[in-house]
PDB file of N, CA and C in Angstrom:
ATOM      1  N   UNK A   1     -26.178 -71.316   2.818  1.00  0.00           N
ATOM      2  CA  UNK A   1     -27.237 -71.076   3.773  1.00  0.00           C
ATOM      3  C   UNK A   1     -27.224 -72.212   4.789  1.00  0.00           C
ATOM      4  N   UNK A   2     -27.209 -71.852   5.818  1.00  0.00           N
ATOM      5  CA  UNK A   2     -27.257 -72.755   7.095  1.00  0.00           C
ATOM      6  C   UNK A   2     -28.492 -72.856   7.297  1.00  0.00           C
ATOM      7  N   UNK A   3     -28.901 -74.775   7.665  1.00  0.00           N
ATOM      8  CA  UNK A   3     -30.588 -74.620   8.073  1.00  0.00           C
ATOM      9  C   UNK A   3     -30.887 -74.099   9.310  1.00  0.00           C
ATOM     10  N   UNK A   4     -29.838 -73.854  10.434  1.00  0.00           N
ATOM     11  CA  UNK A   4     -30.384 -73.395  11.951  1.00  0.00           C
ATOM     12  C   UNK A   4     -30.482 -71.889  11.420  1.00  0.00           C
ATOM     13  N   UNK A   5     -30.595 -71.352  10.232  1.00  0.00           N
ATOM     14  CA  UNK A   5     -30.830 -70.209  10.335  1.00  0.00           C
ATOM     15  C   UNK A   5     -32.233 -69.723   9.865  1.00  0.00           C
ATOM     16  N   UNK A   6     -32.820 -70.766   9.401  1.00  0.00           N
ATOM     17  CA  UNK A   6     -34.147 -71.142   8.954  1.00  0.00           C
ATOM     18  C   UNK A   6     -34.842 -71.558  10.017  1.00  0.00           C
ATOM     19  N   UNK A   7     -35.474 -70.703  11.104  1.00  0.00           N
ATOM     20  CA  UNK A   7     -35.771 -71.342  12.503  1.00  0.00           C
ATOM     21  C   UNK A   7     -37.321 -70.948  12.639  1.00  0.00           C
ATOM     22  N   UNK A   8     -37.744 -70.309  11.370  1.00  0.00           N
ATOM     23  CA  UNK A   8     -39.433 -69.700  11.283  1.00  0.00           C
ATOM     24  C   UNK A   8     -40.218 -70.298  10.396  1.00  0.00           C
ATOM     25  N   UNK A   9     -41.220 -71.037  10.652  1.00  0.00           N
ATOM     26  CA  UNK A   9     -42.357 -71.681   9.333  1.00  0.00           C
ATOM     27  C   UNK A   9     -43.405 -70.602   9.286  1.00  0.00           C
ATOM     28  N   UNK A  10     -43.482 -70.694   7.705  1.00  0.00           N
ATOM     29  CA  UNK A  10     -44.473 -69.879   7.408  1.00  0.00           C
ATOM     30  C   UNK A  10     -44.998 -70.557   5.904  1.00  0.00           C
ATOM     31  N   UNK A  11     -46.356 -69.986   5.775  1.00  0.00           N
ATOM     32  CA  UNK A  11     -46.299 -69.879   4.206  1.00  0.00           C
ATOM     33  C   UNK A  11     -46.608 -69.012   3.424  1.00  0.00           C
ATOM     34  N   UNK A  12     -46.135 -69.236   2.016  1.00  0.00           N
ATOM     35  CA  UNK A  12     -46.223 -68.853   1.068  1.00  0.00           C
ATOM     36  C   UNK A  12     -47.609 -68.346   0.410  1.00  0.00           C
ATOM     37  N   UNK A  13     -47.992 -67.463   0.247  1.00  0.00           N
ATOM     38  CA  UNK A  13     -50.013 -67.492  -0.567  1.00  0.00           C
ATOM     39  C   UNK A  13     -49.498 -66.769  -1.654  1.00  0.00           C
ATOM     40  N   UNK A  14     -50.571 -66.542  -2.636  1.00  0.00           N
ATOM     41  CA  UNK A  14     -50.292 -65.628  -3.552  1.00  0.00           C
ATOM     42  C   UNK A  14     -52.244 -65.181  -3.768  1.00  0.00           C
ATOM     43  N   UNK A  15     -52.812 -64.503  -4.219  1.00  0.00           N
ATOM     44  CA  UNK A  15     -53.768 -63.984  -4.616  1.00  0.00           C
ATOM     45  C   UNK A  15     -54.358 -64.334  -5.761  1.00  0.00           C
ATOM     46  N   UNK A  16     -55.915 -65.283  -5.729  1.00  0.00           N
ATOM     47  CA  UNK A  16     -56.445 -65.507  -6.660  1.00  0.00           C
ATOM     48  C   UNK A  16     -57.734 -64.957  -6.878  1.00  0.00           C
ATOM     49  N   UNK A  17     -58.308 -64.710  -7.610  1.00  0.00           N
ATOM     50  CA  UNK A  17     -59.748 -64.191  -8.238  1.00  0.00           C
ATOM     51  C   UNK A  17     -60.869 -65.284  -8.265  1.00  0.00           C
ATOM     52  N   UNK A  18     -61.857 -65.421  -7.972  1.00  0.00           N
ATOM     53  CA  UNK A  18     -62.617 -66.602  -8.040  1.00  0.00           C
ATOM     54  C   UNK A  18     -63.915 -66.093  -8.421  1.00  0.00           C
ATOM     55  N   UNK A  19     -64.828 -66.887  -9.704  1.00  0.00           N
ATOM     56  CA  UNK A  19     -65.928 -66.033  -9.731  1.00  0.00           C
ATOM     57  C   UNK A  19     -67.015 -66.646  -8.679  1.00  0.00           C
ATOM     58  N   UNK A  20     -67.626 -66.002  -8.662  1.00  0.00           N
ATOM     59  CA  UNK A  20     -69.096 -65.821  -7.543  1.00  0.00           C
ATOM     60  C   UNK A  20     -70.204 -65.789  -8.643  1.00  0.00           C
ATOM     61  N   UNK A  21     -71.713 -66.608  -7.827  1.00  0.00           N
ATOM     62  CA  UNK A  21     -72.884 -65.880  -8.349  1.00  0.00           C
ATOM     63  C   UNK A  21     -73.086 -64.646  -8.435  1.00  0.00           C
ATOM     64  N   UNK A  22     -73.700 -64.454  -9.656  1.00  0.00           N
ATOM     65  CA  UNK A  22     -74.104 -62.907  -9.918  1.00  0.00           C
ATOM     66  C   UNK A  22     -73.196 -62.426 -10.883  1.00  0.00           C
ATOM     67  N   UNK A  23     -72.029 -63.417 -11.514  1.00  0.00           N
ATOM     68  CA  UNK A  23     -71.213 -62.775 -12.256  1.00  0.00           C
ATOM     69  C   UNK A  23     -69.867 -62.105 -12.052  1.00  0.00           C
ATOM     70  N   UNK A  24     -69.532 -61.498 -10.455  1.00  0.00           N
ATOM     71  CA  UNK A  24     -69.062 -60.910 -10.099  1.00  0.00           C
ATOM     72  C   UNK A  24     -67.399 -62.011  -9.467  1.00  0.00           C
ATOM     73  N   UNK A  25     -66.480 -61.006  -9.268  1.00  0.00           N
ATOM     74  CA  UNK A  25     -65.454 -61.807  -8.528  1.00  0.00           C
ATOM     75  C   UNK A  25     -64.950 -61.481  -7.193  1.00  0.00           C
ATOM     76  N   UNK A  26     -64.406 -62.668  -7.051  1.00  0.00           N
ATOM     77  CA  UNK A  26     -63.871 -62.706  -5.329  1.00  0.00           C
ATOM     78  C   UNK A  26     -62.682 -62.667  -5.187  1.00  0.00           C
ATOM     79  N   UNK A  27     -61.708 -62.478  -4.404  1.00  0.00           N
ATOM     80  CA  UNK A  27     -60.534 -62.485  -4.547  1.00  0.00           C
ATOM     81  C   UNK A  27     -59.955 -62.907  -3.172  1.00  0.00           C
ATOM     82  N   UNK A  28     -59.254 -64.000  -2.762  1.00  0.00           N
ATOM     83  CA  UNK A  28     -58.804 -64.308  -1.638  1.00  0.00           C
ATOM     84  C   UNK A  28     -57.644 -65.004  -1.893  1.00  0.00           C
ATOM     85  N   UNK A  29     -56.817 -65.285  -0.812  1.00  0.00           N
ATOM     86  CA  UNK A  29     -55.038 -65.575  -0.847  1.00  0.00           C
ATOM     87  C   UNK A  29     -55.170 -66.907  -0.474  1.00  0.00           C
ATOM     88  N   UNK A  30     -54.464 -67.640  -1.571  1.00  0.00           N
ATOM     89  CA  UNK A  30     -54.392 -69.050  -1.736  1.00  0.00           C
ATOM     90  C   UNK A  30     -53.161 -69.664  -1.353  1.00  0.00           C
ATOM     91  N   UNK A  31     -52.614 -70.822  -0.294  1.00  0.00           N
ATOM     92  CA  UNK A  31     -51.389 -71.254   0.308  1.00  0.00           C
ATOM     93  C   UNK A  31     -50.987 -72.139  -0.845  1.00  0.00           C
ATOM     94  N   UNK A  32     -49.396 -71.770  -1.393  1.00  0.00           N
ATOM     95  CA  UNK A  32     -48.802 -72.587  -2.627  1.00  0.00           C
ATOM     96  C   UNK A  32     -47.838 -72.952  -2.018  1.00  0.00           C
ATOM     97  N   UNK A  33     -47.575 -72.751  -0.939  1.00  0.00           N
ATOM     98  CA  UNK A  33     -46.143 -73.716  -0.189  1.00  0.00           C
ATOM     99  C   UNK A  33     -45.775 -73.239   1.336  1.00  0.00           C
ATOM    100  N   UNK A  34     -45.551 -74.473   2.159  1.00  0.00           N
ATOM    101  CA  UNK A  34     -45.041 -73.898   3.293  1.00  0.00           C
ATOM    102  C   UNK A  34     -43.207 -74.339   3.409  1.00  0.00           C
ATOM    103  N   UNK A  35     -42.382 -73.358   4.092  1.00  0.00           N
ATOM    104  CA  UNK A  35     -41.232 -72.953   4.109  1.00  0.00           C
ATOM    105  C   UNK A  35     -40.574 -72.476   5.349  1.00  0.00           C
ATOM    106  N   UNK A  36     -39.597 -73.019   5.440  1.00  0.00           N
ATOM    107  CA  UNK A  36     -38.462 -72.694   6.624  1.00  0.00           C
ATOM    108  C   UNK A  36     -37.824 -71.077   6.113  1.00  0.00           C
ATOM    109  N   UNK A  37     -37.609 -70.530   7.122  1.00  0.00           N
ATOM    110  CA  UNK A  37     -36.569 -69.192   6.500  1.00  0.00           C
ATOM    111  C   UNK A  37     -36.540 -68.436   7.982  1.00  0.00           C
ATOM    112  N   UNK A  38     -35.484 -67.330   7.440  1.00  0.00           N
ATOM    113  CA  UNK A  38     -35.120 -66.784   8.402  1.00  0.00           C
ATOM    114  C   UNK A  38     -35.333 -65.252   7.964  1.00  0.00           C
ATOM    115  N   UNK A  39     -35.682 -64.868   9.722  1.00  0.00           N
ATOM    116  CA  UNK A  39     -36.190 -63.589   9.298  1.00  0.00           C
ATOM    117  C   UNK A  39     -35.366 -62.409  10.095  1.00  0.00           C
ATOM    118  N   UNK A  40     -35.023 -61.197   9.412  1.00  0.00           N
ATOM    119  CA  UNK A  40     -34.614 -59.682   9.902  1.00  0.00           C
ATOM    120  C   UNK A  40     -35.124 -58.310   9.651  1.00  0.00           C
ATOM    121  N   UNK A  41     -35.524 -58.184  10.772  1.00  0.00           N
ATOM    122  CA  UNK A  41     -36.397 -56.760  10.933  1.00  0.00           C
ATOM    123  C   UNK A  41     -34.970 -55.504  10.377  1.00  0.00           C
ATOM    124  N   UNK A  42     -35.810 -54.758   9.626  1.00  0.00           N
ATOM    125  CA  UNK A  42     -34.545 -54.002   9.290  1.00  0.00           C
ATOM    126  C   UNK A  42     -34.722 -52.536   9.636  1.00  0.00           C
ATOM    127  N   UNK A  43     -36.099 -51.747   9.313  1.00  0.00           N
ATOM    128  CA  UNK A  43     -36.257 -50.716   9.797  1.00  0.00           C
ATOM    129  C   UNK A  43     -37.717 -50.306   9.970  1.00  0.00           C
ATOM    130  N   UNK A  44     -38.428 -49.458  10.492  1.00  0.00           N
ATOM    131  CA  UNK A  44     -39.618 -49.169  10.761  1.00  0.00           C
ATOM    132  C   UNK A  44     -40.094 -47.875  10.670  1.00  0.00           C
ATOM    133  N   UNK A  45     -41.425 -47.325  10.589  1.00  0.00           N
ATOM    134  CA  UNK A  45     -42.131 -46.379  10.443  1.00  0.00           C
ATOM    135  C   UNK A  45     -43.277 -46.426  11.170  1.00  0.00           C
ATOM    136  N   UNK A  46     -43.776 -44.750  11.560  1.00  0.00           N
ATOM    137  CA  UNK A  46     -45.025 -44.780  11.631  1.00  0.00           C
ATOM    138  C   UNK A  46     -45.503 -43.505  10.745  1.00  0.00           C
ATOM    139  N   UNK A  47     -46.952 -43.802  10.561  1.00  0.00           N
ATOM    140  CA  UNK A  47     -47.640 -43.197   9.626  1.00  0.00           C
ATOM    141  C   UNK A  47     -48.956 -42.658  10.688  1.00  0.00           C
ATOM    142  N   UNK A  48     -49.611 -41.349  10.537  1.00  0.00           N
ATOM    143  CA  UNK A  48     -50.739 -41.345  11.028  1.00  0.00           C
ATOM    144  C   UNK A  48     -52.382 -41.317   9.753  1.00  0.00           C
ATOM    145  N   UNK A  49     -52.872 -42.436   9.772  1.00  0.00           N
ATOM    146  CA  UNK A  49     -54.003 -42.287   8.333  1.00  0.00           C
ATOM    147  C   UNK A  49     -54.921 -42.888   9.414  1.00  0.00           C
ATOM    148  N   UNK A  50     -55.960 -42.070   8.514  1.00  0.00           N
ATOM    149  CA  UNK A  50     -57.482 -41.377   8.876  1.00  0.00           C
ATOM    150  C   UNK A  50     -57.686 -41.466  10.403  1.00  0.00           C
ATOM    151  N   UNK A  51     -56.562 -40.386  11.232  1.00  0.00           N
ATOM    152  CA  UNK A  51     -56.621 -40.331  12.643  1.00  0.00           C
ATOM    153  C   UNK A  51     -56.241 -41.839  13.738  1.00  0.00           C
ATOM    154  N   UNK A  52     -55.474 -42.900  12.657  1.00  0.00           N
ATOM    155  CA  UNK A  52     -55.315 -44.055  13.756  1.00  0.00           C
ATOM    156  C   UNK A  52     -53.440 -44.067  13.411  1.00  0.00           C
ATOM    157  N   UNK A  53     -53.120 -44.715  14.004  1.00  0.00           N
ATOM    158  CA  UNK A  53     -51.255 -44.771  14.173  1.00  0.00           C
ATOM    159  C   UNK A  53     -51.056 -46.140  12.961  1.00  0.00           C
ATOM    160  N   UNK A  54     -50.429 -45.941  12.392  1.00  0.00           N
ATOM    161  CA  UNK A  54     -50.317 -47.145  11.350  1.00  0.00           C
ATOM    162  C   UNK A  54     -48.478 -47.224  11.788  1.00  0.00           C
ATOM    163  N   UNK A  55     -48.361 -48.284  11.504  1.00  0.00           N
ATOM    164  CA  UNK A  55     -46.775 -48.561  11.949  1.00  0.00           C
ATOM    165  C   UNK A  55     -46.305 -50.093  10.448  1.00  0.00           C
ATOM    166  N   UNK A  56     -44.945 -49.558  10.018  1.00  0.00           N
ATOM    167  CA  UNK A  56     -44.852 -50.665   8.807  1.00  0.00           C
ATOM    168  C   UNK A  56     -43.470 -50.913   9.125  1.00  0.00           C
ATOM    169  N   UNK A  57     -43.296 -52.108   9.282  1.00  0.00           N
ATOM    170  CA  UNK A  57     -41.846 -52.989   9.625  1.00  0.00           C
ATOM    171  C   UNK A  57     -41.152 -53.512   8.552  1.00  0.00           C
ATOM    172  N   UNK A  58     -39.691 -53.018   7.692  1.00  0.00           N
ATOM    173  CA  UNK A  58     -39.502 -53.481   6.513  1.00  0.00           C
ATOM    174  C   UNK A  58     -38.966 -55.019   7.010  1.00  0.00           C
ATOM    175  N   UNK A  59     -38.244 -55.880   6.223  1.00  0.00           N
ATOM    176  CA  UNK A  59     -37.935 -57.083   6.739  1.00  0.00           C
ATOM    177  C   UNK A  59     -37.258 -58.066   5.675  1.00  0.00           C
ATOM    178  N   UNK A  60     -35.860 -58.432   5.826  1.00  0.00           N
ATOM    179  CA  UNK A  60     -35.420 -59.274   4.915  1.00  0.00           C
ATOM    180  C   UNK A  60     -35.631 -60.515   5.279  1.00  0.00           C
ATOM    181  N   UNK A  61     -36.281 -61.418   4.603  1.00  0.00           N
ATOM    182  CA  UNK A  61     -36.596 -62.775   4.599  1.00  0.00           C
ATOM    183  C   UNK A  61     -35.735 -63.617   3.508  1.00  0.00           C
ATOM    184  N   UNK A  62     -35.399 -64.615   4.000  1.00  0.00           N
ATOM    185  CA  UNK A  62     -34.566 -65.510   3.672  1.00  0.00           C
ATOM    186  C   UNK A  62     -34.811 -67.106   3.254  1.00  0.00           C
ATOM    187  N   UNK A  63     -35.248 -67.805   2.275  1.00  0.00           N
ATOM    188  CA  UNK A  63     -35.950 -69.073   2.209  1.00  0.00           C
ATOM    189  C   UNK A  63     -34.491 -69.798   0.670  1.00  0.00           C
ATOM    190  N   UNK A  64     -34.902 -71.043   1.065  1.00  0.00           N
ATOM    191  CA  UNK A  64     -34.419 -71.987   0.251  1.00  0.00           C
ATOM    192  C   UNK A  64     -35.035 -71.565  -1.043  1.00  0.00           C
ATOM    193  N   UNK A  65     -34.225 -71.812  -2.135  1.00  0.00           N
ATOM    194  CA  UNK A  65     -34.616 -71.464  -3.539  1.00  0.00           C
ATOM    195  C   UNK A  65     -35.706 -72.481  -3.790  1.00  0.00           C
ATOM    196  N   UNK A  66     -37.003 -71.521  -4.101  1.00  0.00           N
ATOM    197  CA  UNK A  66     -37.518 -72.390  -4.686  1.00  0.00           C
ATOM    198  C   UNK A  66     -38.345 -71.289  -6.345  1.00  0.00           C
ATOM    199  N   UNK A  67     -38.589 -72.395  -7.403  1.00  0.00           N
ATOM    200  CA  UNK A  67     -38.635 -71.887  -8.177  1.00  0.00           C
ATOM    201  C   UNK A  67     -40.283 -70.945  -8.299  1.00  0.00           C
ATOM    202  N   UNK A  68     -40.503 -69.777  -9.121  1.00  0.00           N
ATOM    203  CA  UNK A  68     -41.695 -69.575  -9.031  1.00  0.00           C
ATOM    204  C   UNK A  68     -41.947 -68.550  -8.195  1.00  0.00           C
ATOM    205  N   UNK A  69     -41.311 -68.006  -6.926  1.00  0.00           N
ATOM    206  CA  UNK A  69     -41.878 -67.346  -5.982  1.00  0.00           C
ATOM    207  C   UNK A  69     -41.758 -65.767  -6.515  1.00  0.00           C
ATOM    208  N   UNK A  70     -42.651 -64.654  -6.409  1.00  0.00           N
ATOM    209  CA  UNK A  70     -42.916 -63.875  -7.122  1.00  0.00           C
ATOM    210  C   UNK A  70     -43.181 -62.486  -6.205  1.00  0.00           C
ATOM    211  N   UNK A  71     -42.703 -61.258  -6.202  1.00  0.00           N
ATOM    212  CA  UNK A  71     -42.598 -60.070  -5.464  1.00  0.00           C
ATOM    213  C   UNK A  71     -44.320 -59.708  -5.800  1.00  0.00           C
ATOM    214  N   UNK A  72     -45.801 -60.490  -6.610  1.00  0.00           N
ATOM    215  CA  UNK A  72     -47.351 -59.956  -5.814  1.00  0.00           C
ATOM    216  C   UNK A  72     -47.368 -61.200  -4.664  1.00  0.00           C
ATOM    217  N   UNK A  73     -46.336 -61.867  -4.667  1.00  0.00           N
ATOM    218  CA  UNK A  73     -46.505 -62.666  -3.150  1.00  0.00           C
ATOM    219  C   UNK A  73     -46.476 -62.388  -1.728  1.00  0.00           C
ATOM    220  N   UNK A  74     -47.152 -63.214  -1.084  1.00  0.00           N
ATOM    221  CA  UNK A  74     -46.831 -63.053   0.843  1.00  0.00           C
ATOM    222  C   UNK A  74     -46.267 -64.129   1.071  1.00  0.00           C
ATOM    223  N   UNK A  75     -46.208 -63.936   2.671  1.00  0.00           N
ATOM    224  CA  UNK A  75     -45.412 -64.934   3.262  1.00  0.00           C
ATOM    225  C   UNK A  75     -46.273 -64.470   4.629  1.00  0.00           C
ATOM    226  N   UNK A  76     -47.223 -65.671   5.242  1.00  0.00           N
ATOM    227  CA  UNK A  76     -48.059 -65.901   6.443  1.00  0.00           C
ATOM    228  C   UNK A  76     -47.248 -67.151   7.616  1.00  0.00           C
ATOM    229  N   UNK A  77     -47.079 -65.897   8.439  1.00  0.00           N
ATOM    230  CA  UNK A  77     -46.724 -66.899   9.884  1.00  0.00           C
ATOM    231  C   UNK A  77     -47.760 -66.246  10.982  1.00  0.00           C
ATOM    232  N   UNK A  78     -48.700 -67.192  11.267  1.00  0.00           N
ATOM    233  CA  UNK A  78     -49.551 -66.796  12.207  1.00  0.00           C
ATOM    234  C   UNK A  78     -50.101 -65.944  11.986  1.00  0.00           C
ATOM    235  N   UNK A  79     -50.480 -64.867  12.781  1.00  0.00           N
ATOM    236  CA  UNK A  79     -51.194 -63.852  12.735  1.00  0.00           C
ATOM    237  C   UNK A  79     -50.514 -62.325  11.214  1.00  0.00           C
ATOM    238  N   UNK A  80     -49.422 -62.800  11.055  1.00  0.00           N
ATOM    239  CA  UNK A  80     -48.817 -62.340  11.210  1.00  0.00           C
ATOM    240  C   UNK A  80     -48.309 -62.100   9.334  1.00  0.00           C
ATOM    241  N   UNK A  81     -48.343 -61.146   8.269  1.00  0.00           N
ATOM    242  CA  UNK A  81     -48.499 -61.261   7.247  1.00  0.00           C
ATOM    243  C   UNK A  81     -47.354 -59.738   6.787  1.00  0.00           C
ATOM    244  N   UNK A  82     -46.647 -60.861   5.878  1.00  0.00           N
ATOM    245  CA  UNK A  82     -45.592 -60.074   5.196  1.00  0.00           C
ATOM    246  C   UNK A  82     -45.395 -59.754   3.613  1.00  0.00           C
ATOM    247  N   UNK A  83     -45.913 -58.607   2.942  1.00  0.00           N
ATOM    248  CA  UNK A  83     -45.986 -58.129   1.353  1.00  0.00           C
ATOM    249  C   UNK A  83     -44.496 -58.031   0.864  1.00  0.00           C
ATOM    250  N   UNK A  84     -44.614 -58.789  -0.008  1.00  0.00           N
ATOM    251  CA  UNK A  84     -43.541 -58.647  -0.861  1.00  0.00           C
ATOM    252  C   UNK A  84     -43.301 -57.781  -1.392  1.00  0.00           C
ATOM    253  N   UNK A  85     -41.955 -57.189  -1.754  1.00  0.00           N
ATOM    254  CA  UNK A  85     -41.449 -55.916  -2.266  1.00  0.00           C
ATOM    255  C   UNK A  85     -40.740 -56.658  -3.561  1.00  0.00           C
ATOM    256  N   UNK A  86     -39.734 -57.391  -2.994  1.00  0.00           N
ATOM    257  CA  UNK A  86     -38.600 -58.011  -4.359  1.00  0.00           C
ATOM    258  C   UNK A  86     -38.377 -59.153  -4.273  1.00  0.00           C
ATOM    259  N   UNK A  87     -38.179 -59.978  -4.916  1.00  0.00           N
ATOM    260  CA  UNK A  87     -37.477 -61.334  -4.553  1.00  0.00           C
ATOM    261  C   UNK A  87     -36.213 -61.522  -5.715  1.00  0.00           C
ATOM    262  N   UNK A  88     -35.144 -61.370  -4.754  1.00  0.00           N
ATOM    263  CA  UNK A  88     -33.680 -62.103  -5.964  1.00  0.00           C
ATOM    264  C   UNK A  88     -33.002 -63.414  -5.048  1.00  0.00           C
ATOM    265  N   UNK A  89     -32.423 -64.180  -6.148  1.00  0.00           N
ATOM    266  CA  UNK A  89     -31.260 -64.859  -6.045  1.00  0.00           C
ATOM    267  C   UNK A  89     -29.958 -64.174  -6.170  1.00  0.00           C
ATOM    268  N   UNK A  90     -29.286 -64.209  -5.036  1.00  0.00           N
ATOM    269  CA  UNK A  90     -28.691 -63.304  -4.763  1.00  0.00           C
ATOM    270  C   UNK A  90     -27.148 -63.575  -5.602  1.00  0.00           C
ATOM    271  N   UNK A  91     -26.835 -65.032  -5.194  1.00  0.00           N
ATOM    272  CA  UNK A  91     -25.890 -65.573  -6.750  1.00  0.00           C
ATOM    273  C   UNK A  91     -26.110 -65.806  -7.900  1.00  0.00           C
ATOM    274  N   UNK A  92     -27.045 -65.936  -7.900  1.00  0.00           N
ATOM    275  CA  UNK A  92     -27.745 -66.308  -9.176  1.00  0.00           C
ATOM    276  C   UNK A  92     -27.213 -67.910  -9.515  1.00  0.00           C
ATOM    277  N   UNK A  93     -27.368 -68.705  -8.437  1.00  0.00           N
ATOM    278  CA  UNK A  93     -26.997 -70.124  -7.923  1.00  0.00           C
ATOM    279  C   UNK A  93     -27.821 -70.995  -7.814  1.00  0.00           C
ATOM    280  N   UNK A  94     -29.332 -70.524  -7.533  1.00  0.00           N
ATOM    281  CA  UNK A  94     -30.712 -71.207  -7.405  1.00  0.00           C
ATOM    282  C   UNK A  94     -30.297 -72.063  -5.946  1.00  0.00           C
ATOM    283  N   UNK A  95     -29.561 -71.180  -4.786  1.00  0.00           N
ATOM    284  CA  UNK A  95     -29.616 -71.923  -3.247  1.00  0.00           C
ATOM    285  C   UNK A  95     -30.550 -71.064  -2.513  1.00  0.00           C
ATOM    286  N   UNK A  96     -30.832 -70.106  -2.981  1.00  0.00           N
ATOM    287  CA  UNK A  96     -31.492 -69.092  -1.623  1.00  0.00           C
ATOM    288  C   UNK A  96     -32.330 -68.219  -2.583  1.00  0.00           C
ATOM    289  N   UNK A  97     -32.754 -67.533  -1.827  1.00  0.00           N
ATOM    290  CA  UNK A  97     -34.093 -66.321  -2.241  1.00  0.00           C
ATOM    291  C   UNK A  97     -33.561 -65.347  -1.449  1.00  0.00           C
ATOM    292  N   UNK A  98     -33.795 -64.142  -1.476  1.00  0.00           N
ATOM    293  CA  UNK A  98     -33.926 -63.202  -0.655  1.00  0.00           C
ATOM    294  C   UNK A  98     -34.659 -62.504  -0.895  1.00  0.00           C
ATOM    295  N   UNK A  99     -35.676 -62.039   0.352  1.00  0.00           N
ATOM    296  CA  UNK A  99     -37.079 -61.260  -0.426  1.00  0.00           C
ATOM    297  C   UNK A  99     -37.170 -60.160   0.446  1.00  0.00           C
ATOM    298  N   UNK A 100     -37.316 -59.200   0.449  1.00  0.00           N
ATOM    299  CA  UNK A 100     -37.618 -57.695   0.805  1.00  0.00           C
ATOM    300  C   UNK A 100     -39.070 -57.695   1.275  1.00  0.00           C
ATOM    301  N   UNK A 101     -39.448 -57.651   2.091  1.00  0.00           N
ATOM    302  CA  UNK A 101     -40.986 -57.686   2.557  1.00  0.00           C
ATOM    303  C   UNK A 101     -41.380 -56.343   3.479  1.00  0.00           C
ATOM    304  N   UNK A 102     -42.560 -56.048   3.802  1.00  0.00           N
ATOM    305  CA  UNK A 102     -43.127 -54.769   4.767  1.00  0.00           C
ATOM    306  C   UNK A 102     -43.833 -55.605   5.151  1.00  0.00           C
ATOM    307  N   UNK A 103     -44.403 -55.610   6.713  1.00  0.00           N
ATOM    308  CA  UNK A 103     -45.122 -55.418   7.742  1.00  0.00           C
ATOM    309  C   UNK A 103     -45.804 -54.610   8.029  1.00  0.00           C
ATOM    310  N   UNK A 104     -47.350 -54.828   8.175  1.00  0.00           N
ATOM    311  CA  UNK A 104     -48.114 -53.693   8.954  1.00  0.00           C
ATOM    312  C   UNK A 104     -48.617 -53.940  10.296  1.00  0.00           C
ATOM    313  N   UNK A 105     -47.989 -53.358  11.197  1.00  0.00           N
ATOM    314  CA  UNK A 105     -48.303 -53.796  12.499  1.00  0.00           C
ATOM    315  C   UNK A 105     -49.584 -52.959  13.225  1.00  0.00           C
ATOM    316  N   UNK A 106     -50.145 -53.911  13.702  1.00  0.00           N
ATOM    317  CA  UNK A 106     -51.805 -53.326  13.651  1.00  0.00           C
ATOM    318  C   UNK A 106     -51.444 -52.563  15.063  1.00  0.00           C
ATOM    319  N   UNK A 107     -52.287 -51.694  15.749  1.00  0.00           N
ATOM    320  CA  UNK A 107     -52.015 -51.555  17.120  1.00  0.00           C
ATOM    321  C   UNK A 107     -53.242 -51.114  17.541  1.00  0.00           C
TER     322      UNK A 107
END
């Protein structure tokens, strides 16, 4: 893996539960690492639900191996938020990740 190919920061969240008064829980996305990687749009859709245009961008993302990272994960750059589908090591070398992600592009 070349680092000029790692030319996007983003981070990493994953989803935690937190309890609240009243007993009840909360659930909001917690940042566990920020990361260089590189990103490729691979194919796209649109969907029409409950009368508005929904549009979903698949996307191979590319980051330095790091241990731990998990397909209920995201990956946040800016506005801008990517769901994990898969994550492999693609040698099974522990240099790289490759993660399968969707996009929902708001419009």
């Amino acid at each position: 893996m070349h680092a000029g190919n790692l030319r996007h920061r983003g981070t990493i969240q994953e989803h935690k539960k937190t309890r609240v008064e009243g007993g009840g829980f909360e659930t909001q996305w917690v940042d566990i690492a920020a990361v260089w990687f590189s990103l490729e749009p691979l194919s796209g859709e649109e969907q029409v639900i409950a009368q508005q245009l929904q549009a979903t961008v698949s996307h191979r993302i590319r980051i330095r191996y790091r241990a731990g990272v998990k397909p209920h994960h995201r990956l946040k750059m800016g506005n801008r938020i990517f769901n994990f589908s898969s994550v492999i090591d693609p040698d099974e070398r522990r240099r790289q990740l490759e993660i399968m992600a969707s996009e929902e592009v708001r419009q």
